[in-house]
N, C-alpha and C. Protein backbone atom coordinates (compact mmCIF):
# COMPACT_ATOMS: atom_id res chain seq x y z
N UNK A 1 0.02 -7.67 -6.31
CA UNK A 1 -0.04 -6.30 -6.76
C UNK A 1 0.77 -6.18 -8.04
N UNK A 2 0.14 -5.78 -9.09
CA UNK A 2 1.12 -5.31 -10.28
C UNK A 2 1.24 -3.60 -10.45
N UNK A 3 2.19 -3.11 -10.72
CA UNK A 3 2.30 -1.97 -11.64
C UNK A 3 2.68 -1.71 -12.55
N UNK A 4 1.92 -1.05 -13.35
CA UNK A 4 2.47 -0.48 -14.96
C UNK A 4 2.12 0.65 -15.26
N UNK A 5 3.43 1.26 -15.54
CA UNK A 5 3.55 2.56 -16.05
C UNK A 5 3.07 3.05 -17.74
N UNK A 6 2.53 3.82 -17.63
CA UNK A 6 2.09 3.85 -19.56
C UNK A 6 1.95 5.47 -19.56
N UNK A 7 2.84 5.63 -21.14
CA UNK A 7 2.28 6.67 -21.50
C UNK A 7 1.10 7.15 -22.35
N UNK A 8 0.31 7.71 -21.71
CA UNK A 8 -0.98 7.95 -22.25
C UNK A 8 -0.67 8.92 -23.71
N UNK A 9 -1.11 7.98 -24.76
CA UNK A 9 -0.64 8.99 -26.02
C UNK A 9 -2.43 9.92 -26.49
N UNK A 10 -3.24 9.00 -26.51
CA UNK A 10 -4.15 9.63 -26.29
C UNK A 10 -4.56 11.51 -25.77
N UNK A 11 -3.70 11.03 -24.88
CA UNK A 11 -3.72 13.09 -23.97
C UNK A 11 -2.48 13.34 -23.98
N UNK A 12 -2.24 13.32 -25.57
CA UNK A 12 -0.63 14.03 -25.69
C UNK A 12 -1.28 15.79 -25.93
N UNK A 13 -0.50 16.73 -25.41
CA UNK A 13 -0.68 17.66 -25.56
C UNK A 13 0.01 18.39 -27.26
N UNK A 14 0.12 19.88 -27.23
CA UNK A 14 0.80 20.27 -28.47
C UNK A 14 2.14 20.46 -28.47
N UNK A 15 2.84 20.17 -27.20
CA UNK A 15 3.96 20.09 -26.97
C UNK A 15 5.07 18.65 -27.83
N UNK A 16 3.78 17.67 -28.02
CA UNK A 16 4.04 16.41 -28.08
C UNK A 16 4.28 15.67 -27.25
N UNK A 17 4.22 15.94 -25.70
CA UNK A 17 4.16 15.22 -24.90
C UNK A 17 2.77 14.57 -24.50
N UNK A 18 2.89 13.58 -23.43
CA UNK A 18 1.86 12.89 -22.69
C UNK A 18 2.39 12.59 -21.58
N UNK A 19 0.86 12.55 -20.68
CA UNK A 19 1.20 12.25 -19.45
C UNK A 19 1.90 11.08 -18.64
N UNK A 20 2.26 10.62 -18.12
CA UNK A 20 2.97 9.29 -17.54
C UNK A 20 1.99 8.91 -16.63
N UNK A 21 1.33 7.80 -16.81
CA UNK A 21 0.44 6.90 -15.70
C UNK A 21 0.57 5.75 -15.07
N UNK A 22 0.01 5.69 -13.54
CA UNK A 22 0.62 4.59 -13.24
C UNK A 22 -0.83 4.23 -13.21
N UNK A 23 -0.87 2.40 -13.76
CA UNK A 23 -1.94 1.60 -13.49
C UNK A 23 -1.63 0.54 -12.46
N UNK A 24 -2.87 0.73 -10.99
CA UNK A 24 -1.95 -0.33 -9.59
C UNK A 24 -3.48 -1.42 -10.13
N UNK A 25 -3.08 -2.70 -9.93
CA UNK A 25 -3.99 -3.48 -10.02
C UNK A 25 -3.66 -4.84 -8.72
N UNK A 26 -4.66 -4.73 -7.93
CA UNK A 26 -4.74 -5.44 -6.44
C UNK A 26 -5.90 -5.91 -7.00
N UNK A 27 -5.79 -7.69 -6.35
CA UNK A 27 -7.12 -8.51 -6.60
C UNK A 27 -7.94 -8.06 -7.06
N UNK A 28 -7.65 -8.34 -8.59
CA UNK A 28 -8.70 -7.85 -10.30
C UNK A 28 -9.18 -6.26 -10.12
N UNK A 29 -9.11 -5.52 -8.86
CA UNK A 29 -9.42 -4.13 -9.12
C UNK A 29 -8.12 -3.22 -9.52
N UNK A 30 -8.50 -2.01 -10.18
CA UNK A 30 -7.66 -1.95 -11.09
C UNK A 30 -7.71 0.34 -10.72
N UNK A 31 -6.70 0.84 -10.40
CA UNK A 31 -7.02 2.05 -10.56
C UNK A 31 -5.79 2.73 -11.45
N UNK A 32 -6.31 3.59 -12.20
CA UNK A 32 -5.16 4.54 -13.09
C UNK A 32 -4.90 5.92 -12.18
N UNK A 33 -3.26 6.50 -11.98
CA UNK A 33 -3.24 7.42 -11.25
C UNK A 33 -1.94 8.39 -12.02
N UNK A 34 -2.63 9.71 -12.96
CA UNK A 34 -1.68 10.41 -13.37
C UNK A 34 -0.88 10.90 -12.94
N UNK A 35 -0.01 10.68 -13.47
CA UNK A 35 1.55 11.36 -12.73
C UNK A 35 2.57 12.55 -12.94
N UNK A 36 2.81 13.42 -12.59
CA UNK A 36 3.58 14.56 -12.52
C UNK A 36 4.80 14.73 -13.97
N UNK A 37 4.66 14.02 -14.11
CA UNK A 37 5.53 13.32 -15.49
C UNK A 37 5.22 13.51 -16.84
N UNK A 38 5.40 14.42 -17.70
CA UNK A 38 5.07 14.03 -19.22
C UNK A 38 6.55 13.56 -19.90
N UNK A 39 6.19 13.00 -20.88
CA UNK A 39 6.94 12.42 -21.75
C UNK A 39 6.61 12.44 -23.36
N UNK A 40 7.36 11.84 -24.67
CA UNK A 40 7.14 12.03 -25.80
C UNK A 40 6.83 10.47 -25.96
N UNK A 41 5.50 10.07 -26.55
CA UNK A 41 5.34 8.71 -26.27
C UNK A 41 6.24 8.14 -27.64
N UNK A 42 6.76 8.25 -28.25
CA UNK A 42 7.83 7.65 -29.19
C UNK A 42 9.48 7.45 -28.40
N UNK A 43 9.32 7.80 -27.02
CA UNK A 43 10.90 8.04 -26.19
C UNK A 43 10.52 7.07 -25.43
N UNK A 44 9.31 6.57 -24.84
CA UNK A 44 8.72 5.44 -24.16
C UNK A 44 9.14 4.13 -24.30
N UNK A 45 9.42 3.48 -24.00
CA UNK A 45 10.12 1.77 -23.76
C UNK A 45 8.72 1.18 -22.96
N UNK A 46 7.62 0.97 -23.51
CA UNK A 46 6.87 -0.47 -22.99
C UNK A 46 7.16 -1.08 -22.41
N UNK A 47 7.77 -1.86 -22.58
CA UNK A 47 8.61 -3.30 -21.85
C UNK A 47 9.18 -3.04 -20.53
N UNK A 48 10.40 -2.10 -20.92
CA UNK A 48 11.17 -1.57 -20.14
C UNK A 48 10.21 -0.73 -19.13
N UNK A 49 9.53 0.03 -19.08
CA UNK A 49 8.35 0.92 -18.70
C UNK A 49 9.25 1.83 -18.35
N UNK A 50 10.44 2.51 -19.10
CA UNK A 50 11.03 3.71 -18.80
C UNK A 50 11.00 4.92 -20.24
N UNK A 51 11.45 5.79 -20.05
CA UNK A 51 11.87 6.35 -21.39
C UNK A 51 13.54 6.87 -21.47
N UNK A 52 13.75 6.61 -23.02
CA UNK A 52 14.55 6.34 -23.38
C UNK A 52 15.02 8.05 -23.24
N UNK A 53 16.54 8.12 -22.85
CA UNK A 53 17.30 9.33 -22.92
C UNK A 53 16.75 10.61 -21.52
N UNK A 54 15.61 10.19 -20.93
CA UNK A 54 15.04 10.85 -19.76
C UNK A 54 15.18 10.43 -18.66
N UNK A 55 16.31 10.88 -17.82
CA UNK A 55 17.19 10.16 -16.94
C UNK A 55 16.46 10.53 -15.40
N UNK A 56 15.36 12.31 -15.39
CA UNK A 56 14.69 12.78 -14.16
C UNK A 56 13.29 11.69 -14.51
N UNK A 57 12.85 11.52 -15.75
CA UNK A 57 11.85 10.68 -15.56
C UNK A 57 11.42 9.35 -14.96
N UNK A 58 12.61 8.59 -15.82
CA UNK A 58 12.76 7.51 -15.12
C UNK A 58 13.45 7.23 -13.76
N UNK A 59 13.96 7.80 -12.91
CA UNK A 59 14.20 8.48 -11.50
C UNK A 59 13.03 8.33 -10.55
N UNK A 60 12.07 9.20 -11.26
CA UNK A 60 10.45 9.63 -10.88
C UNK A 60 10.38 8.31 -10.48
N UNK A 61 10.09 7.09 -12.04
CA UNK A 61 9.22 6.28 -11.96
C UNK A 61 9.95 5.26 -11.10
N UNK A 62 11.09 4.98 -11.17
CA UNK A 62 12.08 4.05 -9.99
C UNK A 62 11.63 4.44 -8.46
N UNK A 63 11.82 5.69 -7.98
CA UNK A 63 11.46 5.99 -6.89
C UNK A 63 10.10 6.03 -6.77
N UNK A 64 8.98 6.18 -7.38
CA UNK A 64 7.70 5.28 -7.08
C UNK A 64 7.35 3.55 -6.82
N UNK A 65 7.85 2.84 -8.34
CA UNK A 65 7.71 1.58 -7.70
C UNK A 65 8.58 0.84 -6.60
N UNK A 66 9.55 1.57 -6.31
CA UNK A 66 10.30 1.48 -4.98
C UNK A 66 9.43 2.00 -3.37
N UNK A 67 9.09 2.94 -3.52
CA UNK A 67 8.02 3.35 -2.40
C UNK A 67 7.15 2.37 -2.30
N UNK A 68 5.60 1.83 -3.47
CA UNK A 68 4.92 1.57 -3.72
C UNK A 68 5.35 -0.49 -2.86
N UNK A 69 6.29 -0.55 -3.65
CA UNK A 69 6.82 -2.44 -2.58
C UNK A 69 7.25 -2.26 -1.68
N UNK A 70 7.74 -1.04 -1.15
CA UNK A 70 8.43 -1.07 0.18
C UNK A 70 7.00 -1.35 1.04
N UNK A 71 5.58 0.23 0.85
CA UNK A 71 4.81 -0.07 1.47
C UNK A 71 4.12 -1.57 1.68
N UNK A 72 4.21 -2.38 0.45
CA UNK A 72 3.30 -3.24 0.29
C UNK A 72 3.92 -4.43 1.29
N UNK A 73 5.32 -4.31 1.41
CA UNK A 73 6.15 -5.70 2.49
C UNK A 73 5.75 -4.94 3.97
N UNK A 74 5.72 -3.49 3.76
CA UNK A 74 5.18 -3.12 5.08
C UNK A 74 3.87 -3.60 5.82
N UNK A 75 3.25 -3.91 4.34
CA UNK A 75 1.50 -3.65 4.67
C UNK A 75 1.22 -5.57 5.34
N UNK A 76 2.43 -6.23 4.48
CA UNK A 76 2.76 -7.20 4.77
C UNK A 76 3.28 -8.17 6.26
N UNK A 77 4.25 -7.34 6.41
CA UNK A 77 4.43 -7.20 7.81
C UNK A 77 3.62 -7.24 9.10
N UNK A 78 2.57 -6.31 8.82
CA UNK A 78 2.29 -6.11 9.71
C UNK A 78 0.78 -6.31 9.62
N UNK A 79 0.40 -7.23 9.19
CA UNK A 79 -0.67 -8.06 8.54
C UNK A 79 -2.28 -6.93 8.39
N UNK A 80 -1.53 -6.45 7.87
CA UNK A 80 -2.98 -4.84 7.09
C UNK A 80 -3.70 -5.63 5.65
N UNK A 81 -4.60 -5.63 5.81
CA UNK A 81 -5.37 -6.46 4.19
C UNK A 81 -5.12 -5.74 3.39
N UNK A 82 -4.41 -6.05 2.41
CA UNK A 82 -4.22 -5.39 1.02
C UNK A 82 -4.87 -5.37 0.11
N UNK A 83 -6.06 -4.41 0.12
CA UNK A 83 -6.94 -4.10 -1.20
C UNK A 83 -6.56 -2.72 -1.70
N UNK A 84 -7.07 -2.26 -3.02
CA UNK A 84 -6.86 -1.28 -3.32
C UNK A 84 -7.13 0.16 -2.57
N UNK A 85 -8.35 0.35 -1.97
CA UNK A 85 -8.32 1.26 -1.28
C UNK A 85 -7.61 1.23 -0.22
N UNK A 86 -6.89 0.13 0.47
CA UNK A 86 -6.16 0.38 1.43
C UNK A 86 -4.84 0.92 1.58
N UNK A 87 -4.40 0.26 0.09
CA UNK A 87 -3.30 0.27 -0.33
C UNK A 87 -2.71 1.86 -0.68
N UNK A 88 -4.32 2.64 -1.33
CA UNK A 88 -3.71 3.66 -1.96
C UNK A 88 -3.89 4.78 -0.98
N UNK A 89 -4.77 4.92 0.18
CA UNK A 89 -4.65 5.37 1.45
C UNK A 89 -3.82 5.22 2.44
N UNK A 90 -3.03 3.97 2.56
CA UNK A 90 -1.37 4.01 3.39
C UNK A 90 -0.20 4.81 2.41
N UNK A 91 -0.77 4.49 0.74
CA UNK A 91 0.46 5.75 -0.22
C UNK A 91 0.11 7.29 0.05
N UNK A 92 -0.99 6.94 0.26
CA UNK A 92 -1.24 8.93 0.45
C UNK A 92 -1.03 9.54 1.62
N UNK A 93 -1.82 8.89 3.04
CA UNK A 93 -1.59 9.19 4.25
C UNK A 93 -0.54 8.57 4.95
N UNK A 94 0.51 7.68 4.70
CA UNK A 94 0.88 6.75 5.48
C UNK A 94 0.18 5.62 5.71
N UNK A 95 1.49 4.51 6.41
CA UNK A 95 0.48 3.64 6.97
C UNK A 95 0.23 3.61 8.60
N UNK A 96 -1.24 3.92 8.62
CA UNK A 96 -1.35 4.03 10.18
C UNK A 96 -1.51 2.55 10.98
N UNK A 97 -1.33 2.22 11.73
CA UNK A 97 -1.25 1.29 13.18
C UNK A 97 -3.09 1.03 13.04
N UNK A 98 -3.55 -0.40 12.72
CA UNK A 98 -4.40 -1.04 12.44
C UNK A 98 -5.16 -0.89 14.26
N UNK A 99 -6.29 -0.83 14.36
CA UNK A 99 -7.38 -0.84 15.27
C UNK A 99 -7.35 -2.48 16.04
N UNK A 100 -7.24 -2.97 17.05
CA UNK A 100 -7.34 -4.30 17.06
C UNK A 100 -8.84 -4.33 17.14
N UNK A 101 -9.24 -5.86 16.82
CA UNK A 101 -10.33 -6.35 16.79
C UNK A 101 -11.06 -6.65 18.45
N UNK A 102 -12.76 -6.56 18.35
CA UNK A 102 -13.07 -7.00 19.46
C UNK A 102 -12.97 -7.63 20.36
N UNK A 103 -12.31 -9.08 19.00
CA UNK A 103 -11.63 -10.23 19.84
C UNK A 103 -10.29 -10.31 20.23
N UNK A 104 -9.78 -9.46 19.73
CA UNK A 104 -8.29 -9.10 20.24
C UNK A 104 -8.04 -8.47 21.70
N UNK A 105 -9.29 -7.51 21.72
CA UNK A 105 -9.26 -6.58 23.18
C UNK A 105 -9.41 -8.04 23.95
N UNK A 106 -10.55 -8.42 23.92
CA UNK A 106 -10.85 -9.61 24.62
C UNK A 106 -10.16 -10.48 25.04
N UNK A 107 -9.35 -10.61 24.46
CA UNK A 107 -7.86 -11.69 24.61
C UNK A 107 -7.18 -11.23 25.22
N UNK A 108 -6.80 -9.60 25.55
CA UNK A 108 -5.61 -8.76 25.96
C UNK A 108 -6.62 -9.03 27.41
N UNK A 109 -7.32 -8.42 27.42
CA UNK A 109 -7.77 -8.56 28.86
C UNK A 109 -7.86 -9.77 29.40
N UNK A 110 -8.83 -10.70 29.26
CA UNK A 110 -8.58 -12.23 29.43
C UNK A 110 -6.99 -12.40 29.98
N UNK A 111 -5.94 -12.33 29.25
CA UNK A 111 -4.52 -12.58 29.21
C UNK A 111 -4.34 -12.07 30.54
N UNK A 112 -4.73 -10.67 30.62
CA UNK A 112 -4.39 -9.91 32.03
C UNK A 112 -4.83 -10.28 32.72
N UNK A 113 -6.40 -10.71 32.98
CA UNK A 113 -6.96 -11.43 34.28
C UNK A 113 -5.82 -12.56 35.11
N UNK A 114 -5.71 -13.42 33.49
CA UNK A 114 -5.34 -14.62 34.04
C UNK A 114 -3.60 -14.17 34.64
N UNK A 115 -2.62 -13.11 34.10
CA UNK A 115 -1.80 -13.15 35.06
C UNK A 115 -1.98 -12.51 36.64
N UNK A 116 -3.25 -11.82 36.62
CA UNK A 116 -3.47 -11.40 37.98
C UNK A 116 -3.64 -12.89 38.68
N UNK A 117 -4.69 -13.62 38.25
CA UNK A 117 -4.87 -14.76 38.68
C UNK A 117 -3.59 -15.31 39.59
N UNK A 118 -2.74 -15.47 38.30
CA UNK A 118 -1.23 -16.29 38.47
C UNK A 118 -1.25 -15.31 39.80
N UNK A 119 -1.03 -14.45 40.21
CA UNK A 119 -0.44 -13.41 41.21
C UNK A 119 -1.30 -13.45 42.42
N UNK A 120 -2.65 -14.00 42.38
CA UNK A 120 -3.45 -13.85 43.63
C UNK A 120 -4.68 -12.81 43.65
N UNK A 121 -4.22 -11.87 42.85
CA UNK A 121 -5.41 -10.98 43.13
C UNK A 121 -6.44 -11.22 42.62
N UNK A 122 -6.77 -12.02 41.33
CA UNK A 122 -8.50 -12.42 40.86
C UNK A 122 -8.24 -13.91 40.81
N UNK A 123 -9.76 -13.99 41.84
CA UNK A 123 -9.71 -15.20 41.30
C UNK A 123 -9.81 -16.07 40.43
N UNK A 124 -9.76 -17.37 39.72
CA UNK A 124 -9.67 -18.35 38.87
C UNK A 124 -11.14 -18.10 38.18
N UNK A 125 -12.14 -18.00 38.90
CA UNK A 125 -13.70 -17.74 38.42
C UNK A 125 -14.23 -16.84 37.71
N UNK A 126 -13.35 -15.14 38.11
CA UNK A 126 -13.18 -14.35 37.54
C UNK A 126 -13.13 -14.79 35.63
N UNK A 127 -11.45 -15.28 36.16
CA UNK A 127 -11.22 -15.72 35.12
C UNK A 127 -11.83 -16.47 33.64
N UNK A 128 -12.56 -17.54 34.36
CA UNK A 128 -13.02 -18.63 33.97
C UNK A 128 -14.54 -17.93 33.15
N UNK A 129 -15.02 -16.92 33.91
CA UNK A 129 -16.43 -15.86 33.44
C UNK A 129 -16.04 -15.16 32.24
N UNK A 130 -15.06 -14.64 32.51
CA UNK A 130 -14.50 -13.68 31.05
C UNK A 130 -14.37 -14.32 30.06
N UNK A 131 -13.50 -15.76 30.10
CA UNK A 131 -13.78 -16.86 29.18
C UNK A 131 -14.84 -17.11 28.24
């Protein structure tokens, strides 16, 4: 996952500001997402991806790419596929608790047979069918 912040000078208004954008780019897809933020694109640091002397701005943008990796070690964690739409739907809604797979139910039950098994109440055949 990369992020980069840019100020869009393009849609500077008459104020002389422009908007602050974040560009998220997950395996070669790529989305731009404007941000609450204007700035004077001559106060802008490229490199740095902050602006210079705007101490609530760059705040903003710290506490985004801070959210933005926290989710992503989350998404990590807890083995959620990280594509862009997934990514930007656990930033908006949260991240919700993944669905297990068919073969997962399958296994949970299986698992359970076989400790009933262990215990007496189904038999081994049971077992061995669900298999």
């Amino acid at each position: 996952m990369k992020l980069n912040f840019v100020v869009r000078e393009s849609k500077k208004g008459k104020d002389g500001t422009a908007p602050v954008e974040l560009s998220i780019i997950i395996n070669s897809q790529r989305k731009v997402i404007t941000l609450e933020r204007r700035c004077k694109p001559s106060n802008w640091n490229s490199a740095k991806q902050m602006a210079k002397g705007d101490k609530a701005t760059n705040d903003f943008v710290a506490a985004i790419r801070t959210r933005m990796m926290q989710l992503e070690v989350e998404m990590l964690k807890t083995n959620t596929p990280i594509t862009l739409d997934s990514f930007l739907d656990a930033y908006k809604n949260g991240l919700t608790k993944r669905m297990p797979t068919l073969k997962e139910v399958m296994r949970m039950v299986i698992d359970d047979y076989a400790d009933k098994c262990n215990k007496g109440i189904v038999s081994s055949v049971t077992v061995g069918k669900y298999k």
